[in-house]
C-alpha atoms as a PDB file:
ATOM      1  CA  UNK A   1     -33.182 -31.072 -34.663  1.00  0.00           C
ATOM      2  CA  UNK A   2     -33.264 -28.007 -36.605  1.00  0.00           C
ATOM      3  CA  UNK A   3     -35.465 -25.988 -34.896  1.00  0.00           C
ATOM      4  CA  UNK A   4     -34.032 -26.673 -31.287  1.00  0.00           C
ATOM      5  CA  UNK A   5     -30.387 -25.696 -33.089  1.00  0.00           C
ATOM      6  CA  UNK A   6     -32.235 -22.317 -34.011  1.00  0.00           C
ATOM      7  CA  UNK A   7     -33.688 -22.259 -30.964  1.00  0.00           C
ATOM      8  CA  UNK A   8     -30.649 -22.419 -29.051  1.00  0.00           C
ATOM      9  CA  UNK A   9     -28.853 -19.628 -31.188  1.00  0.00           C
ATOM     10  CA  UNK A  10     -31.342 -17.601 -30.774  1.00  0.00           C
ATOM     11  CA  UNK A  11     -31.631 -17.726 -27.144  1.00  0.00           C
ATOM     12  CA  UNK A  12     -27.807 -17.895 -26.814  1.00  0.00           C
ATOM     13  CA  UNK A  13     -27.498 -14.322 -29.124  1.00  0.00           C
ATOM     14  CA  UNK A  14     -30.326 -12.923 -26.607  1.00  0.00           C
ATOM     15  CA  UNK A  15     -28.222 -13.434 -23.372  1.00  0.00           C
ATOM     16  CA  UNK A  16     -24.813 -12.547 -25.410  1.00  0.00           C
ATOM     17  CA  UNK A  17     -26.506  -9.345 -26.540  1.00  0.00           C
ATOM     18  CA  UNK A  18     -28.173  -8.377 -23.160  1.00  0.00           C
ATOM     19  CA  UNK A  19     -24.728  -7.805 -21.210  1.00  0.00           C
ATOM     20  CA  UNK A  20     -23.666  -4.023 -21.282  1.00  0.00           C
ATOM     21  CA  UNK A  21     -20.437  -3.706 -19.987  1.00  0.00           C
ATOM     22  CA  UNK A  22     -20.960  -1.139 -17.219  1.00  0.00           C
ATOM     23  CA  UNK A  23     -19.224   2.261 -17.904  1.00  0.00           C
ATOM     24  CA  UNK A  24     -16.836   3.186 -14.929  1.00  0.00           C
ATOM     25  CA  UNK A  25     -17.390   6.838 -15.133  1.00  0.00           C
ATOM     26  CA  UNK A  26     -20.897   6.580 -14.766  1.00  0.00           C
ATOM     27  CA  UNK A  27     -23.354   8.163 -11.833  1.00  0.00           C
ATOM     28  CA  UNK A  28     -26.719   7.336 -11.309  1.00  0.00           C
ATOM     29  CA  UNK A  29     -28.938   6.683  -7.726  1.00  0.00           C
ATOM     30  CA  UNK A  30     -27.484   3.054  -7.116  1.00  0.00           C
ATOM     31  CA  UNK A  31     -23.946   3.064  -8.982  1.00  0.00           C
ATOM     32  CA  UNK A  32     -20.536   5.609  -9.158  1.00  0.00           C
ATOM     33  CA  UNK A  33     -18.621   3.675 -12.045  1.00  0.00           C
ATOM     34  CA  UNK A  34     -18.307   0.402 -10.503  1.00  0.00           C
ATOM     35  CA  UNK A  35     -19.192   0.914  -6.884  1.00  0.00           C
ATOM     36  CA  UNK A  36     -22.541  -0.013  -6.295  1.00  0.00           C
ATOM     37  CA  UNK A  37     -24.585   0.984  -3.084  1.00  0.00           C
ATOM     38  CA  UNK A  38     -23.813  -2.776  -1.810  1.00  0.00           C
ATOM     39  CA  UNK A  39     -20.444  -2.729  -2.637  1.00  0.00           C
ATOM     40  CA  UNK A  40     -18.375  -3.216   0.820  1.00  0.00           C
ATOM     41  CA  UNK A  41     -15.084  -2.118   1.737  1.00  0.00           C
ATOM     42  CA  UNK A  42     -13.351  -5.607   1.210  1.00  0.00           C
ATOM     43  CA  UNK A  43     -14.378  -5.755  -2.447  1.00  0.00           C
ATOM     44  CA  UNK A  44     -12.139  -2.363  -3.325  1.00  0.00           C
ATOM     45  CA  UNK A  45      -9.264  -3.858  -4.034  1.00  0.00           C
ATOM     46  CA  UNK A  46     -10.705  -6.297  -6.341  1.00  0.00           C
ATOM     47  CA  UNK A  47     -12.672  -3.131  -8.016  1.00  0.00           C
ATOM     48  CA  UNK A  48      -9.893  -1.290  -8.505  1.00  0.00           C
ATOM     49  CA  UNK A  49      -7.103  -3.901  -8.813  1.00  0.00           C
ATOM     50  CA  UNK A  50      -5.426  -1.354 -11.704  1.00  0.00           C
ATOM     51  CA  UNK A  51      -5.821   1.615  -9.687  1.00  0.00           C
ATOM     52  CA  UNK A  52      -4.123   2.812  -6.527  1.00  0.00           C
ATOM     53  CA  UNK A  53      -6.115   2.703  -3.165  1.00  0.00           C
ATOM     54  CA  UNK A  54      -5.085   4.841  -0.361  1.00  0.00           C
ATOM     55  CA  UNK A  55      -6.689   4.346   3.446  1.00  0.00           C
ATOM     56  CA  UNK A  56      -6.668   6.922   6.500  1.00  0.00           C
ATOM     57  CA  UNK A  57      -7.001   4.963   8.988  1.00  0.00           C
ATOM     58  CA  UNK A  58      -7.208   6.632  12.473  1.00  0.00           C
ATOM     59  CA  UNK A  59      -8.349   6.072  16.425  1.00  0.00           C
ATOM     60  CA  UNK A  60     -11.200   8.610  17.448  1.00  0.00           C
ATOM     61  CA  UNK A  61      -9.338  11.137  19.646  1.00  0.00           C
ATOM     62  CA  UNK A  62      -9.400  13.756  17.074  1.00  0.00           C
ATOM     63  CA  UNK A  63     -11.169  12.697  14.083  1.00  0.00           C
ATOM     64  CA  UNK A  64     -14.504  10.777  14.708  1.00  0.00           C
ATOM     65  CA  UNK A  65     -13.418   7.763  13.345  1.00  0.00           C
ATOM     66  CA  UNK A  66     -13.248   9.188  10.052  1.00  0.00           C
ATOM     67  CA  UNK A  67     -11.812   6.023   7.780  1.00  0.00           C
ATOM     68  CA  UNK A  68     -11.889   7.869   4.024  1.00  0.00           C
ATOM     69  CA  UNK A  69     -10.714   5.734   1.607  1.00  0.00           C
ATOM     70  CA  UNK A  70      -9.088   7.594  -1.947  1.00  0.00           C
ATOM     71  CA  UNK A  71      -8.797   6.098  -5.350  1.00  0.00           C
ATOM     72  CA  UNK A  72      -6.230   7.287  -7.172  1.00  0.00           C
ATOM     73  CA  UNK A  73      -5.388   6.070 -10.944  1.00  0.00           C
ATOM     74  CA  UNK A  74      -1.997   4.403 -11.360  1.00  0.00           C
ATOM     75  CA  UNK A  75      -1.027   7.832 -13.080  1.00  0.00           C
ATOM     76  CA  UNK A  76      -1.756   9.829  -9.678  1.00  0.00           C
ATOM     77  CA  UNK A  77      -5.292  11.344 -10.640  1.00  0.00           C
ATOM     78  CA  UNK A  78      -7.269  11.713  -7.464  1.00  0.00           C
ATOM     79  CA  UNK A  79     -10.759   9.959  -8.459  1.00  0.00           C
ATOM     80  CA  UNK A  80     -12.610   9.355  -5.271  1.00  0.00           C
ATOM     81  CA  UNK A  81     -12.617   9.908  -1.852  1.00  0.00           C
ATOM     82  CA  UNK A  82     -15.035   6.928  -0.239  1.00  0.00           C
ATOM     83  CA  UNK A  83     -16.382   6.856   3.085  1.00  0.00           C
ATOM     84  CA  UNK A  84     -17.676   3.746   4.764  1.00  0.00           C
ATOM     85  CA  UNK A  85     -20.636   3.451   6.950  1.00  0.00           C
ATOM     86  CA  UNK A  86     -18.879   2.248   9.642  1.00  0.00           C
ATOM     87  CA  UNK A  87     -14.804   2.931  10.438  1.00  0.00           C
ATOM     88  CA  UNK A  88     -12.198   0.176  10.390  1.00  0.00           C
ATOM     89  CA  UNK A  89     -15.136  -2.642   9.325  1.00  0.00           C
ATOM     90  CA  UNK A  90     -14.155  -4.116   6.108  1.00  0.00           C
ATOM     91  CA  UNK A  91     -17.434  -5.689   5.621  1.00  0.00           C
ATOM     92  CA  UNK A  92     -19.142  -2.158   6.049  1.00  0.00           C
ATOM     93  CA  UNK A  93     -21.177  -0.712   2.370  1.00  0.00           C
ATOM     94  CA  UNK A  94     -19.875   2.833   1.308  1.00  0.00           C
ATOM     95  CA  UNK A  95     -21.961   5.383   2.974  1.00  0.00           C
ATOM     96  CA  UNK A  96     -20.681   8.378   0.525  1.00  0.00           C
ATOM     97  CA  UNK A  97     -18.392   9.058  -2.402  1.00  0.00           C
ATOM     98  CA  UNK A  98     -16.998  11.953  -3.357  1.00  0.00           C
ATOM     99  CA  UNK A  99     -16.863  12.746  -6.616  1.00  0.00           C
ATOM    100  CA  UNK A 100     -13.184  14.365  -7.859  1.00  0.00           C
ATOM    101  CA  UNK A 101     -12.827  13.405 -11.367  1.00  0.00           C
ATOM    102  CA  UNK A 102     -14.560  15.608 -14.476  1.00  0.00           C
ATOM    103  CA  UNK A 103     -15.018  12.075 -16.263  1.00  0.00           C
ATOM    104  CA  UNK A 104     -17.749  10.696 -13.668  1.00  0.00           C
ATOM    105  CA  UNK A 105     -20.725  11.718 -14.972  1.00  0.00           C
ATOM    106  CA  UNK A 106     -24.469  11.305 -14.347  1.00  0.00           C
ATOM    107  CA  UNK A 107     -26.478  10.463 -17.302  1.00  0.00           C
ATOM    108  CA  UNK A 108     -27.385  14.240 -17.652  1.00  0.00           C
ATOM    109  CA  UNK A 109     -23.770  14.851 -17.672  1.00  0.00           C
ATOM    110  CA  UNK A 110     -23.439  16.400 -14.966  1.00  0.00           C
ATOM    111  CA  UNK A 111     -20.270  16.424 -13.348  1.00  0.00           C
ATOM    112  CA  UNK A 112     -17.589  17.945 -10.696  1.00  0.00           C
ATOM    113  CA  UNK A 113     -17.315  20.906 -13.336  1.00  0.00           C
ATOM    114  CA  UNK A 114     -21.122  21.677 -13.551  1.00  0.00           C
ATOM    115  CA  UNK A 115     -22.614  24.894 -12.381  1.00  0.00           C
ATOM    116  CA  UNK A 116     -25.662  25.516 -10.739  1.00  0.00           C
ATOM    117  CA  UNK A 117     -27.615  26.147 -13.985  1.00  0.00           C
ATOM    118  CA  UNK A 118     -26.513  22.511 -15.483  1.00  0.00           C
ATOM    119  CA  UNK A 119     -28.298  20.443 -12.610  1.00  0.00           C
ATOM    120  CA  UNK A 120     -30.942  22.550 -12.112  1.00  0.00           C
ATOM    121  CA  UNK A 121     -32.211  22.204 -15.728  1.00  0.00           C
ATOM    122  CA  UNK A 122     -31.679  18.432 -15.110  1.00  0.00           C
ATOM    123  CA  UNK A 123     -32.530  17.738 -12.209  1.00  0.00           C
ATOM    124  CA  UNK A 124     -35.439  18.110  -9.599  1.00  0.00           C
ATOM    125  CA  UNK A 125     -33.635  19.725  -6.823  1.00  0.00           C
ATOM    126  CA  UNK A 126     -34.855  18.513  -3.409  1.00  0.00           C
ATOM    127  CA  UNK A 127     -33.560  21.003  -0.822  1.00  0.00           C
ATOM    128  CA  UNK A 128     -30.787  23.812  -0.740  1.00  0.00           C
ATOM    129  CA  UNK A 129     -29.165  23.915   2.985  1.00  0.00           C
ATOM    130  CA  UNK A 130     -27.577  27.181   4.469  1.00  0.00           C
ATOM    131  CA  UNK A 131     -23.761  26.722   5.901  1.00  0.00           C
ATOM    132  CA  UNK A 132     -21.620  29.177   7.355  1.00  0.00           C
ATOM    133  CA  UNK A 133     -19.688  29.031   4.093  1.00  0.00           C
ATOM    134  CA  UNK A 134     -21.240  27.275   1.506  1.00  0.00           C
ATOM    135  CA  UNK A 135     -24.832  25.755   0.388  1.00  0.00           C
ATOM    136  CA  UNK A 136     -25.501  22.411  -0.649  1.00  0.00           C
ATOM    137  CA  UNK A 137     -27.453  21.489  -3.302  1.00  0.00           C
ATOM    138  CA  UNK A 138     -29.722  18.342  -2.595  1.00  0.00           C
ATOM    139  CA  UNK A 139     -30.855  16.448  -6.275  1.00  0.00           C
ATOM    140  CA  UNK A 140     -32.765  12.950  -4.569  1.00  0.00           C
ATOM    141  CA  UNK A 141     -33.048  11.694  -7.416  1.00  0.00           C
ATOM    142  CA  UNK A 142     -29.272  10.553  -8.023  1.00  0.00           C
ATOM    143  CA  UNK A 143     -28.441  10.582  -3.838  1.00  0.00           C
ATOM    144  CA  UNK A 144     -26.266  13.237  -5.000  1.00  0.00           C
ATOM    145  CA  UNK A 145     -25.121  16.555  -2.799  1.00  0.00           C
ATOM    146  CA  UNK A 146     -23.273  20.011  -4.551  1.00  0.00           C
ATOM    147  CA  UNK A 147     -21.205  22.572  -2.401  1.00  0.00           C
ATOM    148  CA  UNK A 148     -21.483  25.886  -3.875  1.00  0.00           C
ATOM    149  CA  UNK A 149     -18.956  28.275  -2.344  1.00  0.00           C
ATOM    150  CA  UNK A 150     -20.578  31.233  -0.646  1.00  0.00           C
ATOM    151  CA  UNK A 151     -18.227  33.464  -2.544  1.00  0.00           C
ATOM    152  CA  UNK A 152     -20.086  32.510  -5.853  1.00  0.00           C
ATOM    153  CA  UNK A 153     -23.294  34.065  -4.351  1.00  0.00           C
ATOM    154  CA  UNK A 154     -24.207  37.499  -4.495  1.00  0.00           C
ATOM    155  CA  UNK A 155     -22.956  39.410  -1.410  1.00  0.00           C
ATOM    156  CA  UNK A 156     -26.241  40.186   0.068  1.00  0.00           C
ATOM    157  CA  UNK A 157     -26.819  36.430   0.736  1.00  0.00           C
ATOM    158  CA  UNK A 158     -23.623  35.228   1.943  1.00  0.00           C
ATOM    159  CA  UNK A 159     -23.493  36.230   6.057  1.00  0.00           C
ATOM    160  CA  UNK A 160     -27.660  35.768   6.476  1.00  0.00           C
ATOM    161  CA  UNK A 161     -27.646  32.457   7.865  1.00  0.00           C
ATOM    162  CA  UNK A 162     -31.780  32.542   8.179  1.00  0.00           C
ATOM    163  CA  UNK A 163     -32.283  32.756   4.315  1.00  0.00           C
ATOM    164  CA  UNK A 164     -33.991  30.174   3.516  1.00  0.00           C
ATOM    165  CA  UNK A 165     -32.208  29.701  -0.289  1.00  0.00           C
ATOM    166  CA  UNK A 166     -34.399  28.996  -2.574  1.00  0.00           C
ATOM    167  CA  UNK A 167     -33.205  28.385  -6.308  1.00  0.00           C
ATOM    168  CA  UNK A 168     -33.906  32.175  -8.028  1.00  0.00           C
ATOM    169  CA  UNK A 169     -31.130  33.243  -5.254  1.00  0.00           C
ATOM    170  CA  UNK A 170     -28.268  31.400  -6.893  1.00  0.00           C
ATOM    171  CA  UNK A 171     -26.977  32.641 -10.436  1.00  0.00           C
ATOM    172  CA  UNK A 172     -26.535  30.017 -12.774  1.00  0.00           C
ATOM    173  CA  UNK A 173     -22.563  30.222 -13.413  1.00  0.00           C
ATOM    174  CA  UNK A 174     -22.005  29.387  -9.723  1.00  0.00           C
ATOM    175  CA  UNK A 175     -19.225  26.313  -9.923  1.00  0.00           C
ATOM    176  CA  UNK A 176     -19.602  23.255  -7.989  1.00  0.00           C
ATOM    177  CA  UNK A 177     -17.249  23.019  -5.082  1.00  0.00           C
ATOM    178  CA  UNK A 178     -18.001  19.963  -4.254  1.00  0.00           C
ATOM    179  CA  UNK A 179     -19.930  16.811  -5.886  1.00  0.00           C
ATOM    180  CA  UNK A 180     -20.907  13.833  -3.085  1.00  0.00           C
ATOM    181  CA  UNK A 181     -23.102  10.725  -3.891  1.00  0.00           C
ATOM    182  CA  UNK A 182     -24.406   9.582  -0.376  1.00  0.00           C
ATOM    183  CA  UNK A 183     -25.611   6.240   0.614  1.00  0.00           C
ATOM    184  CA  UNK A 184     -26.009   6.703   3.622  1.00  0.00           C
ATOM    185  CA  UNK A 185     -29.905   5.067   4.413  1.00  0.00           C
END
């Protein structure tokens, strides 16, 4: 009787002691807080029942069917912008998040205040694309994407749209413009 007792409270302070309460400013490959790359539209309001939720919802004869989806805290911060997969389906996953807040994090810290120097001592970048007005910083390794202004580049390499960028061409103060998670396989 006394060893199945033990036994029992044992096992019981295993499972008790196993559950890590998830941190919602946290970023890694499969996760943004408490999103989760299965998480479908539907399930926002229960995810962010304290938190204000904000839908543009439009028809496709000037936008695409762009359906972005903002979180805002109850205070008015701007947290998120969220784009499904697919527009006006409530059982669509997200497809990409947008990253507005300096609180989300990765576990590198790296947030929507990093600079070019901060993720690429800790991360593996994958690719660096050339746009008109800005470069994008590919990391696979977290899904993640970072806009970099043009204007934070020397001004030799902002109007040569064949450059193929390769790290040593951005200087390491350059600010994040932009910080997107995408989900989109």
């Amino acid at each position: 009787m006394y060893k199945s007792f033990l036994t029992v409270l044992c096992i019981s302070f295993l499972l008790t002691s196993c559950n890590k309460t998830q941190n919602p400013f946290e970023i890694s490959k499969q996760h943004v807080g408490l999103l989760t790359d299965s998480t479908q539209v539907k399930d926002l309001k229960t995810i962010y029942a304290n938190d204000s939720i904000v839908k543009f919802i439009s028809g496709d004869e000037f936008t695409g069917n762009i359906n972005n989806i903002e979180i805002f805290e109850k205070g008015g911060k701007k947290l998120l912008t969220l784009t499904p997969k697919q527009a006006l389906d409530s059982t669509s996953t997200i497809g990409s998040i947008r990253i507005l807040d300096e609180r989300f994090k990765t576990e590198n810290n790296i947030t929507s205040l990093s600079t070019f120097k901060d993720i690429k001592e800790n991360n593996k970048i994958s690719r660096i694309s050339n746009l008109i007005n800005s470069i994008v910083v590919g990391v696979d390794q977290i899904n993640a994407s970072f806009t970099i202004d043009k204007n934070e580049l020397p001004s030799n390499l902002r109007f040569d749209m064949n450059l193929k960028f390769e790290p040593t061409h951005i200087p390491d103060n350059a600010k994040v413009k932009y910080f997107f998670i995408n989900w989109n396989h």
